[in-house]
Protein backbone atom coordinates (compact mmCIF):
# COMPACT_ATOMS: atom_id res chain seq x y z
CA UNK A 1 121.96 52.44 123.35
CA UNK A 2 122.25 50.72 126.87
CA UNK A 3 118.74 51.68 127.63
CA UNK A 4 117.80 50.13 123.71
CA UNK A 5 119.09 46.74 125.32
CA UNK A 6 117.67 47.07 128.65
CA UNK A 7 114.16 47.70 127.48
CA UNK A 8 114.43 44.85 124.88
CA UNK A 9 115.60 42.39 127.40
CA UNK A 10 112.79 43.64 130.01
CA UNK A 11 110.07 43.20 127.01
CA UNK A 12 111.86 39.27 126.16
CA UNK A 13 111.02 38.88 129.86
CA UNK A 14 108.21 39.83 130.52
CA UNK A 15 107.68 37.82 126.79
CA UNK A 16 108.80 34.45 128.40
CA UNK A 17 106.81 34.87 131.59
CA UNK A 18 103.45 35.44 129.37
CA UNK A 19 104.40 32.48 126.85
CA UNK A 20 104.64 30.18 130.08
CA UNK A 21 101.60 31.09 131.62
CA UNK A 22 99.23 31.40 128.65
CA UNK A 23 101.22 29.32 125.82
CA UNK A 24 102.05 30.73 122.64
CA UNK A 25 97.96 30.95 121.19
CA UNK A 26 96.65 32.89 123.91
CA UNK A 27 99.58 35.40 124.60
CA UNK A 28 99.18 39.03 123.38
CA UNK A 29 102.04 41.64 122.16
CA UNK A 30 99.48 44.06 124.63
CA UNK A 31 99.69 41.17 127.17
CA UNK A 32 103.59 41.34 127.22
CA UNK A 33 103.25 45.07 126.89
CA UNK A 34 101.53 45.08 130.17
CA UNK A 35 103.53 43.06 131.66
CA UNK A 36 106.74 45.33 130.76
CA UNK A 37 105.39 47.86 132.10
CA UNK A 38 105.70 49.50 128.12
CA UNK A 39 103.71 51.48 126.09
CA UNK A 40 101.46 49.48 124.40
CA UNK A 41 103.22 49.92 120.98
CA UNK A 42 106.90 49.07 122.01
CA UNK A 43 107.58 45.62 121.79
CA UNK A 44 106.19 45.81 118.09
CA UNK A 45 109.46 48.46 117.86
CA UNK A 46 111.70 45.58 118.66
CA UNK A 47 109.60 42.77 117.60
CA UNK A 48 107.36 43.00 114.70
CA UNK A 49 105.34 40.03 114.91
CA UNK A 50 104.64 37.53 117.73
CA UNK A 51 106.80 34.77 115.98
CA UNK A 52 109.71 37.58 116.39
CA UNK A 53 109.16 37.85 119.83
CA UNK A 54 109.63 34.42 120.81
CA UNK A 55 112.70 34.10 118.72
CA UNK A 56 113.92 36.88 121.18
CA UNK A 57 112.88 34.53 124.01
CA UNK A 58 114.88 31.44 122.79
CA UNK A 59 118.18 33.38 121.66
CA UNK A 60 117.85 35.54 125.09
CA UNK A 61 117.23 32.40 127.75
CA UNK A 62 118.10 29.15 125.91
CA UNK A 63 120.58 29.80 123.10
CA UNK A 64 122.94 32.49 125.07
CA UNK A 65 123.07 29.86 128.14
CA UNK A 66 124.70 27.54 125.98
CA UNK A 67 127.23 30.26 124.25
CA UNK A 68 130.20 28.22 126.35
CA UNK A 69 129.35 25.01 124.77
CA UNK A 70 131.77 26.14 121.41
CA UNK A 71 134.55 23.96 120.49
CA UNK A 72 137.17 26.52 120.41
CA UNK A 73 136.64 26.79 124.14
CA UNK A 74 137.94 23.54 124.78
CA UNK A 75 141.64 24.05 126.83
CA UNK A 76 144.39 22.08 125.71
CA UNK A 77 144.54 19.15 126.88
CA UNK A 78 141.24 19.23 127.69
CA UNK A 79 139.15 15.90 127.39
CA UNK A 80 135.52 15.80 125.90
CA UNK A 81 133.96 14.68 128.46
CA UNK A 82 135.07 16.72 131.17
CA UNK A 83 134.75 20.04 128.82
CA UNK A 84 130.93 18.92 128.47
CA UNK A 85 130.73 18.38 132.35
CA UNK A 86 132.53 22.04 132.91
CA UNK A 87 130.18 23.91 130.20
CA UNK A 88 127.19 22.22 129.54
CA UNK A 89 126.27 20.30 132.83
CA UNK A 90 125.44 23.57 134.70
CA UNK A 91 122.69 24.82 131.94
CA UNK A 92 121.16 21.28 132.33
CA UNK A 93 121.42 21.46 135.99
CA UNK A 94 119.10 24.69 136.19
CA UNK A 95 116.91 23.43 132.92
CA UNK A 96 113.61 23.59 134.83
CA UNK A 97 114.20 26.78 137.43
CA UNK A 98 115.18 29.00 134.56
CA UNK A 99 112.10 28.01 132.31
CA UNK A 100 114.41 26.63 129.41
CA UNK A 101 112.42 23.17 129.77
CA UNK A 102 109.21 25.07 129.83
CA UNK A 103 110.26 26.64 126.48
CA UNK A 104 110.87 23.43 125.23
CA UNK A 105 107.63 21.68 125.92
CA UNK A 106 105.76 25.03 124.40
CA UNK A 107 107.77 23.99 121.20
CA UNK A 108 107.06 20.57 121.78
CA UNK A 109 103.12 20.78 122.73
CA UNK A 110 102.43 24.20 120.57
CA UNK A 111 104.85 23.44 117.30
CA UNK A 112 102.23 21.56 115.44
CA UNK A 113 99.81 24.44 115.58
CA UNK A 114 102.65 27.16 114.76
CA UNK A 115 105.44 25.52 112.97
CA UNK A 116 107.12 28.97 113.19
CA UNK A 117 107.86 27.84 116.43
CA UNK A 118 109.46 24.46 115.90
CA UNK A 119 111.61 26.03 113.58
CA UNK A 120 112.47 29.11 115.29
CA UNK A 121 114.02 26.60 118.38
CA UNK A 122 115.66 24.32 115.55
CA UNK A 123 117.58 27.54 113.98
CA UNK A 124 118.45 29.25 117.39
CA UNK A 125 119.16 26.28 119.80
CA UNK A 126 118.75 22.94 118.49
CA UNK A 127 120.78 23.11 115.18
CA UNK A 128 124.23 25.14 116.18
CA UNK A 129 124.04 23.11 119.47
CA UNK A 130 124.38 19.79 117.55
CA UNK A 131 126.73 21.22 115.15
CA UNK A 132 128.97 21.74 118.19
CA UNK A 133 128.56 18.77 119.84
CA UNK A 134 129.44 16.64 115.93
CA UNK A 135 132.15 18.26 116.08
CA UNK A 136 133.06 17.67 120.20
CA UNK A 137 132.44 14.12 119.55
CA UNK A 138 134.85 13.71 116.27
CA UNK A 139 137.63 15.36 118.33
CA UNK A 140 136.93 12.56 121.42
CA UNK A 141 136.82 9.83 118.95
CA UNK A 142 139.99 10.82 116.94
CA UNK A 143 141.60 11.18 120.39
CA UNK A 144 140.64 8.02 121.28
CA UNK A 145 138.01 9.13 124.23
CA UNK A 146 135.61 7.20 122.69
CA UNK A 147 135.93 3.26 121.64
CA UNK A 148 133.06 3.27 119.46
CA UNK A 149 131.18 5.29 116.52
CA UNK A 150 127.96 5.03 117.97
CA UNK A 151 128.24 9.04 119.18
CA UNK A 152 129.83 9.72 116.36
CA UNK A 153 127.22 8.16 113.97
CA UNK A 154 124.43 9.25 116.36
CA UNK A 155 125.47 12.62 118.07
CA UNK A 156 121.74 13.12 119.54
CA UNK A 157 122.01 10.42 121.73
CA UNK A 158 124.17 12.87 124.15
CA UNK A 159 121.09 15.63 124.53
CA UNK A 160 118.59 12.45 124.33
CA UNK A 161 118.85 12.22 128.28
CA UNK A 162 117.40 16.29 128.19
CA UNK A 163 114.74 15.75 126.16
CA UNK A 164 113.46 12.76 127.92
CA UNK A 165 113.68 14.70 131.27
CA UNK A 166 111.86 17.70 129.93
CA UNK A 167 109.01 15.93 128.51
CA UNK A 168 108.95 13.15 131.76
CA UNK A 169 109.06 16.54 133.65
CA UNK A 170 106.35 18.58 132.22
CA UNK A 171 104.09 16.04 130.21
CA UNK A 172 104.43 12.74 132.09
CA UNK A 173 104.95 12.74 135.53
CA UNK A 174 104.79 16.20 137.36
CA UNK A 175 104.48 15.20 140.53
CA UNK A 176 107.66 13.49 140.56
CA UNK A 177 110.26 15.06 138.45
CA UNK A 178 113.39 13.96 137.53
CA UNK A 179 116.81 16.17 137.84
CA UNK A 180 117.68 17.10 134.10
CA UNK A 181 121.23 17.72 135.28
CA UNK A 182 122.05 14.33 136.94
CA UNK A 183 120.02 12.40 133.76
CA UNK A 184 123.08 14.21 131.51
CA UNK A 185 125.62 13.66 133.44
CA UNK A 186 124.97 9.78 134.12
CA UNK A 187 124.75 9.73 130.20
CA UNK A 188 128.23 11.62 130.46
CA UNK A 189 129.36 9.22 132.61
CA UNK A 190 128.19 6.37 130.44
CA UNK A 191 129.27 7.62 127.04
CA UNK A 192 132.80 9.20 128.26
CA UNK A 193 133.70 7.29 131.66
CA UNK A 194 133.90 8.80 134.50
């Protein structure tokens, strides 16, 4: 069984690696084969299609890296704002090194081509990340963390600041990228105090 998991987790790498270098259109199930170092016909064992694959890629790198981001992981006593700071700040601090932003800007600059895609990342990531952050934000309001509704009523302004950075990152400015981490945690500081 533990080889099952290490050879699906070596073909989701070797999967992420070929869907950053040649975008979703061009990469090949032989291409990630290859690059696995697998029979030709393996990854189709795990994955049947291509669309498969790459929902291995975002549960594997983006969705698992933001497992501690669950409301029943708050401690007692625990304020919103610093749980978000103690779980969520370090996956937005490594956003760019670990490819996650890459990911994202294949969704964002691929997804109209293969809405498979767009919808795949929605499901996985985007979704059940928002759900848990609605429900973060209710808790800081009720306990009086929050003065307004505004994050209440509008939720996606906290993962606004990661979005911006990823596209400003990849898509607008290479040569002089910003640090997703410290965009989120100024909007922490702003939304929550310090």
């Amino acid at each position: 069984m533990e080889k099952t998991a290490q050879t699906r987790r070596v073909i989701v790498s070797a999967a992420l690696a070929e869907f950053l270098e040649k975008g979703f259109a061009n990469a090949t199930m032989d291409a990630v084969a290859r690059r696995a170092e697998v029979a030709k016909g393996t990854p189709y064992r795990y994955f049947p299609t291509k669309e498969a694959l790459f929902e291995g890629v975002v549960r594997q790198e983006i969705a698992g890296a933001l497992v501690e981001v669950n409301a029943a992981n708050r401690a007692p006593g625990e304020k919103v704002g610093a749980f978000l700071r103690r779980t969520m700040l370090p996956a937005m601090r490594v956003v760019e090194t670990t490819g996650r932003g890459a990911i994202a800007r294949l969704v964002l600059t691929e997804g109209v081509r293969f809405p498979a895609l767009v919808e795949i990342y929605r499901r996985e990531m985007f979704d059940p990340l928002l759900g848990e952050l609605c429900k973060l934000v209710a808790s800081a309001r009720e306990e009086g963390e929050l003065t307004s509704d505004a994050l209440v009523d509008r939720p996606e302004l906290l993962i606004a600041p990661i979005w911006y950075g990823i596209i400003h990152n990849g898509l607008l400015d290479r040569s002089q990228p910003l640090d997703i981490g410290d965009l989120f945690e100024a909007n922490l500081t702003l939304l929550f105090g310090s």
